[in-house]
PDB file of N, CA and C in Angstrom:
ATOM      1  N   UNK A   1     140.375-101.811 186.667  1.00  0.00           N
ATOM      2  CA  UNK A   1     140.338-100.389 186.413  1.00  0.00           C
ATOM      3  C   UNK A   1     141.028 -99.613 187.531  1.00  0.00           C
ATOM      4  N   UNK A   2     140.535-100.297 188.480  1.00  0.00           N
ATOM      5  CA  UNK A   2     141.155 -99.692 189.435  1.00  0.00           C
ATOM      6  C   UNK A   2     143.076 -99.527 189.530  1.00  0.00           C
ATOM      7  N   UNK A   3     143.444-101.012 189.767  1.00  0.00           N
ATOM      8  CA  UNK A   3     145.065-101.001 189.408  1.00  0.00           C
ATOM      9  C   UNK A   3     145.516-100.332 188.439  1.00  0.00           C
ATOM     10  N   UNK A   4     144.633-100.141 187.400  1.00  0.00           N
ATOM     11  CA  UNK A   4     145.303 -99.058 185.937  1.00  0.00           C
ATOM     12  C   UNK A   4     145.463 -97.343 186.470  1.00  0.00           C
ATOM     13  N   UNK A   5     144.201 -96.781 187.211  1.00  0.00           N
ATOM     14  CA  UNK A   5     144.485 -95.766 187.733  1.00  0.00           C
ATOM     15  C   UNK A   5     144.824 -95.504 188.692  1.00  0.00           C
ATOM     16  N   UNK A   6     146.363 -96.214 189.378  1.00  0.00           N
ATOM     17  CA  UNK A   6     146.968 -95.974 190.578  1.00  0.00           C
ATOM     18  C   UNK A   6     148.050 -96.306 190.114  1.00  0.00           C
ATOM     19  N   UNK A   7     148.139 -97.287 188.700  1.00  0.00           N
ATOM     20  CA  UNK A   7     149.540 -97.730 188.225  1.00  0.00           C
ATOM     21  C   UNK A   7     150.119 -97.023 187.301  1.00  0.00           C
ATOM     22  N   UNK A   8     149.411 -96.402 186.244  1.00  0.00           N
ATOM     23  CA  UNK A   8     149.746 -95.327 185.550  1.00  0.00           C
ATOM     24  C   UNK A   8     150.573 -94.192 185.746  1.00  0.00           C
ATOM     25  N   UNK A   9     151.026 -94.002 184.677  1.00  0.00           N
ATOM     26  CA  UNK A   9     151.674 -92.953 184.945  1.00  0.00           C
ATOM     27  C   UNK A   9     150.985 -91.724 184.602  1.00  0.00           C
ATOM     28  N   UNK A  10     150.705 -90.404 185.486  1.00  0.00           N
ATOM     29  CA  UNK A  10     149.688 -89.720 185.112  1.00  0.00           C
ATOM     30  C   UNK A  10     150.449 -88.319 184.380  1.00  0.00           C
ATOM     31  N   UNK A  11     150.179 -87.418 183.663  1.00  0.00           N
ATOM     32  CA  UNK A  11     150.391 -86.466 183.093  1.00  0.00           C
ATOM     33  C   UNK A  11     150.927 -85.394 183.531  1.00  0.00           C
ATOM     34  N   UNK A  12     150.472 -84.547 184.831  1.00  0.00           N
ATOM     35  CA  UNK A  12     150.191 -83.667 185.526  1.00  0.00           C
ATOM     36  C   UNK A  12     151.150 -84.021 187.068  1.00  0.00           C
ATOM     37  N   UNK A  13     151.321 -83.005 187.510  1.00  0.00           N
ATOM     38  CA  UNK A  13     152.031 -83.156 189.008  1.00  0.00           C
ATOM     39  C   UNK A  13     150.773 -82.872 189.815  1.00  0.00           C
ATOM     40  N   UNK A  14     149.683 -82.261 189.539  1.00  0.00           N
ATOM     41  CA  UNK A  14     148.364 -82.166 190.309  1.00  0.00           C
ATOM     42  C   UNK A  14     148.085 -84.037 190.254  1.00  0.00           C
ATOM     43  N   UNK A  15     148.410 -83.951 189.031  1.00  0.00           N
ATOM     44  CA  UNK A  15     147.047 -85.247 188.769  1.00  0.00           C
ATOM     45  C   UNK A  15     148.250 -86.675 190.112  1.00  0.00           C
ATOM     46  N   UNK A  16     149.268 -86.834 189.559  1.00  0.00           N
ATOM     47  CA  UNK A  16     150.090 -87.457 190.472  1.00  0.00           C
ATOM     48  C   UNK A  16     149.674 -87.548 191.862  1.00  0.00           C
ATOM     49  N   UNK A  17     149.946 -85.567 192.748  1.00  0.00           N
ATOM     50  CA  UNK A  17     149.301 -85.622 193.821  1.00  0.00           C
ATOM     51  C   UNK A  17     148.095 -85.859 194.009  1.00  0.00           C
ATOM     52  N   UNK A  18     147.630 -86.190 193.591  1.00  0.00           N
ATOM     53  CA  UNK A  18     145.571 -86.602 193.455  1.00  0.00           C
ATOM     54  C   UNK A  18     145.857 -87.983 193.688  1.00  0.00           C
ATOM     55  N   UNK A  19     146.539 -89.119 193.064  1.00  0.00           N
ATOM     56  CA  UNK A  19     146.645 -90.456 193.464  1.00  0.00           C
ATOM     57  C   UNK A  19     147.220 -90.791 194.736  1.00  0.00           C
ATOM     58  N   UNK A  20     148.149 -89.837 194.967  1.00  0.00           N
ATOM     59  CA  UNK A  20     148.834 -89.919 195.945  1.00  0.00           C
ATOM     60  C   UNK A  20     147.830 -89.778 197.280  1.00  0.00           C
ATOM     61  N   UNK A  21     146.966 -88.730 197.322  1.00  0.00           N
ATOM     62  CA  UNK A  21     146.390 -88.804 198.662  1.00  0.00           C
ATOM     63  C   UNK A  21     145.580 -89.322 198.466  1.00  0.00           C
ATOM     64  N   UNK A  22     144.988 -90.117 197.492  1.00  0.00           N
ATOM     65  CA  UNK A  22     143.917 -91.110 197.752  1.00  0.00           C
ATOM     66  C   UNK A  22     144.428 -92.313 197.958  1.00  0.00           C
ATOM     67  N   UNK A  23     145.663 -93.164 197.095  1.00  0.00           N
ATOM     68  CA  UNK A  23     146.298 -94.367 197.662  1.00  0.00           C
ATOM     69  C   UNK A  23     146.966 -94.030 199.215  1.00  0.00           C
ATOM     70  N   UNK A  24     147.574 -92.943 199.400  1.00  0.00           N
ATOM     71  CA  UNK A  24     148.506 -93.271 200.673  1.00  0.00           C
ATOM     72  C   UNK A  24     148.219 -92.359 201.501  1.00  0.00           C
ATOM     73  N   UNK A  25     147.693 -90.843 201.248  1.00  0.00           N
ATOM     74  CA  UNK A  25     147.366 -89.666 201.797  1.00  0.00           C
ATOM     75  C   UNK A  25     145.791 -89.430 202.873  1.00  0.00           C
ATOM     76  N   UNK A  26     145.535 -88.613 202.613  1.00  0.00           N
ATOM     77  CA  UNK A  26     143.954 -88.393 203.708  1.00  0.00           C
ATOM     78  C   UNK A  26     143.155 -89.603 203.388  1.00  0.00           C
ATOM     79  N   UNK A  27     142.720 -89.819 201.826  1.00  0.00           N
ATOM     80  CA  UNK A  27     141.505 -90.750 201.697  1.00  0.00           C
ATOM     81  C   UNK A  27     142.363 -92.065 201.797  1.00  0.00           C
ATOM     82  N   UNK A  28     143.168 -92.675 202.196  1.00  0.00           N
ATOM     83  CA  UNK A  28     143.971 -94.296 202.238  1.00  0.00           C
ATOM     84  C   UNK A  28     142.629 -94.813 202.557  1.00  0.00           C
ATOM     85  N   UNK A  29     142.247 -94.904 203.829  1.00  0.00           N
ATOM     86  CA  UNK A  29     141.147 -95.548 204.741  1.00  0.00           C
ATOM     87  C   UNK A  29     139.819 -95.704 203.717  1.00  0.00           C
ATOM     88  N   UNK A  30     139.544 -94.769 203.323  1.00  0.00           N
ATOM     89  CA  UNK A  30     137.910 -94.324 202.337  1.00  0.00           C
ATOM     90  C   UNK A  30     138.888 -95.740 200.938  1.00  0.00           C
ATOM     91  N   UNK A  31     139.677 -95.687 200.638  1.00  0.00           N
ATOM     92  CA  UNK A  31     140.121 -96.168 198.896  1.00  0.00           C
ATOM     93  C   UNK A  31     140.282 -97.605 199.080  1.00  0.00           C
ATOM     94  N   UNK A  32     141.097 -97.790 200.237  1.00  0.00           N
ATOM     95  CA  UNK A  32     141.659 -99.036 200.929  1.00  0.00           C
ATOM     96  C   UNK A  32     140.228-100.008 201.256  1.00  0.00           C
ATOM     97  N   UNK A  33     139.561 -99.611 202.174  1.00  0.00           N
ATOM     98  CA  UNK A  33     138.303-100.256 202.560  1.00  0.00           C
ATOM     99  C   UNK A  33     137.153-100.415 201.558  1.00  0.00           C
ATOM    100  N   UNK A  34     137.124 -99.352 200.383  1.00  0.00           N
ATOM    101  CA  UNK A  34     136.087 -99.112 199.430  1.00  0.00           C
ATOM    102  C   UNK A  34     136.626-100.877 198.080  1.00  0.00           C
ATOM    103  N   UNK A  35     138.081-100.707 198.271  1.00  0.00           N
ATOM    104  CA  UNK A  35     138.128-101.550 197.445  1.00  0.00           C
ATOM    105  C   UNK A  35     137.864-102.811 197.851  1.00  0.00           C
ATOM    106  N   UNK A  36     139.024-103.421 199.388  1.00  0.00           N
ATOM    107  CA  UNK A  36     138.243-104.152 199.213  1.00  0.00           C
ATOM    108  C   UNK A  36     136.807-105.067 199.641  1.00  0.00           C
ATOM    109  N   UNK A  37     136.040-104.026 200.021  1.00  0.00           N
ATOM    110  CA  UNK A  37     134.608-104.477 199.916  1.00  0.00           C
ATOM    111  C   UNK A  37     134.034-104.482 198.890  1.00  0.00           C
ATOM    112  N   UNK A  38     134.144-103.956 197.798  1.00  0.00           N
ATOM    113  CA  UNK A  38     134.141-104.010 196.688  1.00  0.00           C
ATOM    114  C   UNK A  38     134.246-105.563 195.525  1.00  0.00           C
ATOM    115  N   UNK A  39     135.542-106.091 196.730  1.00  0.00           N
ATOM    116  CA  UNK A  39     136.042-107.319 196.023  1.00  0.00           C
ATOM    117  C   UNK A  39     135.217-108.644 196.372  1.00  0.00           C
ATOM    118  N   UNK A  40     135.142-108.203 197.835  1.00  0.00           N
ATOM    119  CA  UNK A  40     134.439-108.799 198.604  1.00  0.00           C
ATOM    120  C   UNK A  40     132.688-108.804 197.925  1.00  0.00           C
ATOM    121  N   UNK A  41     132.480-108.392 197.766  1.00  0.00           N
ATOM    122  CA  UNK A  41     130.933-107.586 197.582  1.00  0.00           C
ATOM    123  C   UNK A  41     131.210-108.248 196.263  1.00  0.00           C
ATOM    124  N   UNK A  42     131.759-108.560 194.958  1.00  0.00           N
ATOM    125  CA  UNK A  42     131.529-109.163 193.774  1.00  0.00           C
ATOM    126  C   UNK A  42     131.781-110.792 194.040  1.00  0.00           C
ATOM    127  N   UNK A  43     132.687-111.122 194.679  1.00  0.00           N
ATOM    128  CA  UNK A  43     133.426-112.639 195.156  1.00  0.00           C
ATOM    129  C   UNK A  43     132.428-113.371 195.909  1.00  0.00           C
ATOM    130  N   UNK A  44     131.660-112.807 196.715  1.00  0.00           N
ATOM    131  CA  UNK A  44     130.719-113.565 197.616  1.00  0.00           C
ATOM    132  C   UNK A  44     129.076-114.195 196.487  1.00  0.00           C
ATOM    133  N   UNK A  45     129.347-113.109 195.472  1.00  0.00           N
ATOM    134  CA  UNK A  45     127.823-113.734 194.223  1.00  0.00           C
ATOM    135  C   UNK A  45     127.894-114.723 193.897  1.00  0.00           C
ATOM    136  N   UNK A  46     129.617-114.649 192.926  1.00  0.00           N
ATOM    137  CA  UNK A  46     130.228-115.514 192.344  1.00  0.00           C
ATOM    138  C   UNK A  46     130.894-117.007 192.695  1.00  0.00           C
ATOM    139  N   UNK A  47     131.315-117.244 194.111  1.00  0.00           N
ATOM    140  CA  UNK A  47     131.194-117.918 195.025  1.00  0.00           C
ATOM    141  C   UNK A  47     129.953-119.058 194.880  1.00  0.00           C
ATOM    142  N   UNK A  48     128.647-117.848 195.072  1.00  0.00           N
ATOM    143  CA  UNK A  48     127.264-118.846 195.552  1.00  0.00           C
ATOM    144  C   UNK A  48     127.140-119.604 194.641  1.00  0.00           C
ATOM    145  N   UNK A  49     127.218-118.752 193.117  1.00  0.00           N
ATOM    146  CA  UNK A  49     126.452-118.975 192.106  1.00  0.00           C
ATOM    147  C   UNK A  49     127.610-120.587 191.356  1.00  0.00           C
ATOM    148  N   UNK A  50     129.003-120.314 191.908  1.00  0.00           N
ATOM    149  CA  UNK A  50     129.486-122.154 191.851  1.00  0.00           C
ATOM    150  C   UNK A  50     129.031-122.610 192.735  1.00  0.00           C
ATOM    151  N   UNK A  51     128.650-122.643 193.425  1.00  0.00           N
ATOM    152  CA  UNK A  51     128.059-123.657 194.380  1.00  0.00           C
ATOM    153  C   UNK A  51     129.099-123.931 195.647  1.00  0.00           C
ATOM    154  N   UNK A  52     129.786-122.509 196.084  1.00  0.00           N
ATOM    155  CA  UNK A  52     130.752-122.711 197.323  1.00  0.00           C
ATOM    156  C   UNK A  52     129.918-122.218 197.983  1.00  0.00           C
ATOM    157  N   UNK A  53     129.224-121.191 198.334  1.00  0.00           N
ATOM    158  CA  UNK A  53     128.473-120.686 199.511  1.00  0.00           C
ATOM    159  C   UNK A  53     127.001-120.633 198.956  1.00  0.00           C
ATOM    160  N   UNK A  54     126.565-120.574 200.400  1.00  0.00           N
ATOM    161  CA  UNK A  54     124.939-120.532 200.075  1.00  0.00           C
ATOM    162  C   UNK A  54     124.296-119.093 198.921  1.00  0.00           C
ATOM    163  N   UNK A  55     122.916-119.551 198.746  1.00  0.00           N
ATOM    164  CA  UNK A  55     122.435-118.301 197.770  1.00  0.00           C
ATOM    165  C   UNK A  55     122.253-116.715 199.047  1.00  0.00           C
ATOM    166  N   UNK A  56     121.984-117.419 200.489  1.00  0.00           N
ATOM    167  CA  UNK A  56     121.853-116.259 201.268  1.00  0.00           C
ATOM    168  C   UNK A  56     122.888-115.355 201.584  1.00  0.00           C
ATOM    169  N   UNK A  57     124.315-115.650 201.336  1.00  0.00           N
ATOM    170  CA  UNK A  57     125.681-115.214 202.130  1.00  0.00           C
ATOM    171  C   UNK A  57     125.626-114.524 200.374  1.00  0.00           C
ATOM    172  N   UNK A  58     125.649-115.202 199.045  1.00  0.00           N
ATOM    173  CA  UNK A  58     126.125-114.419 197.771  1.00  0.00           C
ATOM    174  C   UNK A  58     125.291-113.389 197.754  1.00  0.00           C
ATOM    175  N   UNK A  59     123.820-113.697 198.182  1.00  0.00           N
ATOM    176  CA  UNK A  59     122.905-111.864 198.049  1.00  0.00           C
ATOM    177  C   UNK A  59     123.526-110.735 199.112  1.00  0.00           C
ATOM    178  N   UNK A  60     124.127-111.051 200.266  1.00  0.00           N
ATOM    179  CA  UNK A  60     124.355-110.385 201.294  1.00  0.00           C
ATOM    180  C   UNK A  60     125.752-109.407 200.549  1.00  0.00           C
ATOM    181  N   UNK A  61     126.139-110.217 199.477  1.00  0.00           N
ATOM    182  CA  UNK A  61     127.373-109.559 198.833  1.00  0.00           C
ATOM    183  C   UNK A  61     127.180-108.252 198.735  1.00  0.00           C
ATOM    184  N   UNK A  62     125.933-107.751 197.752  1.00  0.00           N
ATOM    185  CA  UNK A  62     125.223-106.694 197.349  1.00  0.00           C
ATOM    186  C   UNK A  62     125.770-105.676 197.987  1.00  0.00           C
ATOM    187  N   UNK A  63     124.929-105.684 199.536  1.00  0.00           N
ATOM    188  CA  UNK A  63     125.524-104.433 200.588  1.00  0.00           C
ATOM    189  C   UNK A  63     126.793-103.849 200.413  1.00  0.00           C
ATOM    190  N   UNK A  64     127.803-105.046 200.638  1.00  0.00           N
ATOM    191  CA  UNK A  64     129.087-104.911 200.855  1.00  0.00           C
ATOM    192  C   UNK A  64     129.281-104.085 199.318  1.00  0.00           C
ATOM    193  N   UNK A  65     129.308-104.350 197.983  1.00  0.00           N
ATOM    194  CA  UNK A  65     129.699-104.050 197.222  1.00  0.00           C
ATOM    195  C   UNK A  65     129.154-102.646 197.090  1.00  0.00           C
ATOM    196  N   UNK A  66     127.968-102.040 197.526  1.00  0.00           N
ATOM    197  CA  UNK A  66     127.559-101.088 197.201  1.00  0.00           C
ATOM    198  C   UNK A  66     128.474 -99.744 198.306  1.00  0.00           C
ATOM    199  N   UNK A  67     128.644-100.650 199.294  1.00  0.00           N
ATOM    200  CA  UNK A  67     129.592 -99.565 200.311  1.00  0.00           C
ATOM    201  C   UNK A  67     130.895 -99.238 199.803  1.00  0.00           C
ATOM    202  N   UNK A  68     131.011-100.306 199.497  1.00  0.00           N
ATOM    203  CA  UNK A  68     132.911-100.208 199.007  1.00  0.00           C
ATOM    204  C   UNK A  68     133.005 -99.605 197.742  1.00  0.00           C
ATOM    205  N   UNK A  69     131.620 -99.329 196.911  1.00  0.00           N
ATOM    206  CA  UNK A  69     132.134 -98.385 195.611  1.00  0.00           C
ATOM    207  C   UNK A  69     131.634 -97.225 196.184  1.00  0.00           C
ATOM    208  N   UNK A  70     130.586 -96.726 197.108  1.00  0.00           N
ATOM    209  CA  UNK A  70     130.233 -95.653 197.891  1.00  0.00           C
ATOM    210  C   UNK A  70     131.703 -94.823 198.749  1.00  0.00           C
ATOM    211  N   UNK A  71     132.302 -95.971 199.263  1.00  0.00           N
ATOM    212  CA  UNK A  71     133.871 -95.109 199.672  1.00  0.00           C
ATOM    213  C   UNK A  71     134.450 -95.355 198.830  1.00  0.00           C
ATOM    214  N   UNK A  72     135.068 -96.107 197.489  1.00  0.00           N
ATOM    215  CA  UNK A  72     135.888 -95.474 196.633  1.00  0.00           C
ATOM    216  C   UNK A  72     135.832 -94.109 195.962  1.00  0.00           C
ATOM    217  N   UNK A  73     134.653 -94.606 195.544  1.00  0.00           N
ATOM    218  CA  UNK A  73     134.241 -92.897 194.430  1.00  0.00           C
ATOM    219  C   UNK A  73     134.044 -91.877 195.211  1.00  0.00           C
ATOM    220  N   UNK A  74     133.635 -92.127 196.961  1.00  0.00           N
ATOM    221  CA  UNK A  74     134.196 -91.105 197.838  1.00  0.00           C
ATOM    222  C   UNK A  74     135.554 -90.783 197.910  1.00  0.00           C
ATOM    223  N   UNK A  75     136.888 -91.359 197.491  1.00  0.00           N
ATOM    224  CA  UNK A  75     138.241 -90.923 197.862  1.00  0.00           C
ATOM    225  C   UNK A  75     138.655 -90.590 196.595  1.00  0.00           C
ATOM    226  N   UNK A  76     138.113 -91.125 195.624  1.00  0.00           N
ATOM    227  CA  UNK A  76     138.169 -90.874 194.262  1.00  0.00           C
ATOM    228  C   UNK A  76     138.213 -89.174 193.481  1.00  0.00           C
ATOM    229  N   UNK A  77     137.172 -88.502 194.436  1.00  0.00           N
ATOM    230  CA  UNK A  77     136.601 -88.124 193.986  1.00  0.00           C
ATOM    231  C   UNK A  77     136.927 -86.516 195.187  1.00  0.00           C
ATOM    232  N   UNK A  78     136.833 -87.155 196.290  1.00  0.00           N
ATOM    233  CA  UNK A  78     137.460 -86.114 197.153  1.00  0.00           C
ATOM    234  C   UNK A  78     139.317 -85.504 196.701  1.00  0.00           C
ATOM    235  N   UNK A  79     139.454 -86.966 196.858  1.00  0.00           N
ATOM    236  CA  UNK A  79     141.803 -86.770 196.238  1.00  0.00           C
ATOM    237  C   UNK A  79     141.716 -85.706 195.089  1.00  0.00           C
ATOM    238  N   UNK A  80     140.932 -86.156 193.800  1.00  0.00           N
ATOM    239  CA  UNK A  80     140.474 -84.672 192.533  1.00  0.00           C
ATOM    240  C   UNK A  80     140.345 -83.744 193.390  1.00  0.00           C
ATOM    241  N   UNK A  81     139.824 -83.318 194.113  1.00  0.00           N
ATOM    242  CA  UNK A  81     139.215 -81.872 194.530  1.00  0.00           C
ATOM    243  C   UNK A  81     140.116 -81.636 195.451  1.00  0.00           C
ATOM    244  N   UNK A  82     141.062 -82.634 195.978  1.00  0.00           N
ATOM    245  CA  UNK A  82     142.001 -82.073 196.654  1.00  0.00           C
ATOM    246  C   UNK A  82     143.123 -81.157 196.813  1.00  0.00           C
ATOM    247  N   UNK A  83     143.729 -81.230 195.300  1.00  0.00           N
ATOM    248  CA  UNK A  83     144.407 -80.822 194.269  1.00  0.00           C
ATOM    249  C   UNK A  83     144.166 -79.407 193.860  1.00  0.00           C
ATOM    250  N   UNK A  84     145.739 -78.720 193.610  1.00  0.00           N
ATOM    251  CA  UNK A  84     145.172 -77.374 192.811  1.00  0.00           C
ATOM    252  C   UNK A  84     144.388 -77.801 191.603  1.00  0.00           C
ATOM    253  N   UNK A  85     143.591 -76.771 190.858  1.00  0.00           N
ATOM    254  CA  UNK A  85     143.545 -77.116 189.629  1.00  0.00           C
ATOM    255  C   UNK A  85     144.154 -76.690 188.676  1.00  0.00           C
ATOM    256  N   UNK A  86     145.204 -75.548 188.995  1.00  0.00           N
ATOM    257  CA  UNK A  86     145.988 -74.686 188.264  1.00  0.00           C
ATOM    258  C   UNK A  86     147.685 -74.521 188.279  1.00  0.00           C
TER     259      UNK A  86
END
């Protein structure tokens, strides 16, 4: 979902600049880190649950995943409001 709304082509020259400062602009750091802990934070369950890492390191995933969608939908969400709306 994510690659679809950064790869797209968006409608609007607001909406454009809205991706723009969240992939490369103010929020990079908040979008960049949100994702991938995010990746991290789903990969470490999935991991345990084949039987590559322990069950203690795949629960620890949790945290991670909950931060990294906590700063996406923070840059997500700030980049929108960044934007004229008019």
């Amino acid at each position: 979902m994510v690659w679809g709304e950064v790869s797209l082509t968006h409608s609007t020259a607001h909406a454009r600049l809205a991706i723009w400062e969240m992939v490369h602009g103010r929020y990079k750091s908040n979008f960049w880190i949100g994702v991938v802990l995010s990746f991290l934070g789903g990969a470490l369950p999935a991991l345990a649950i084949l039987g590559y890492l322990s069950i203690s390191i795949g629960v620890g995933g949790a945290p991670l995943a909950l931060i990294g969608m906590m700063l996406f939908e923070h840059a997500y969400v700030q980049a929108g409001q960044s934007v004229p709306l008019a």
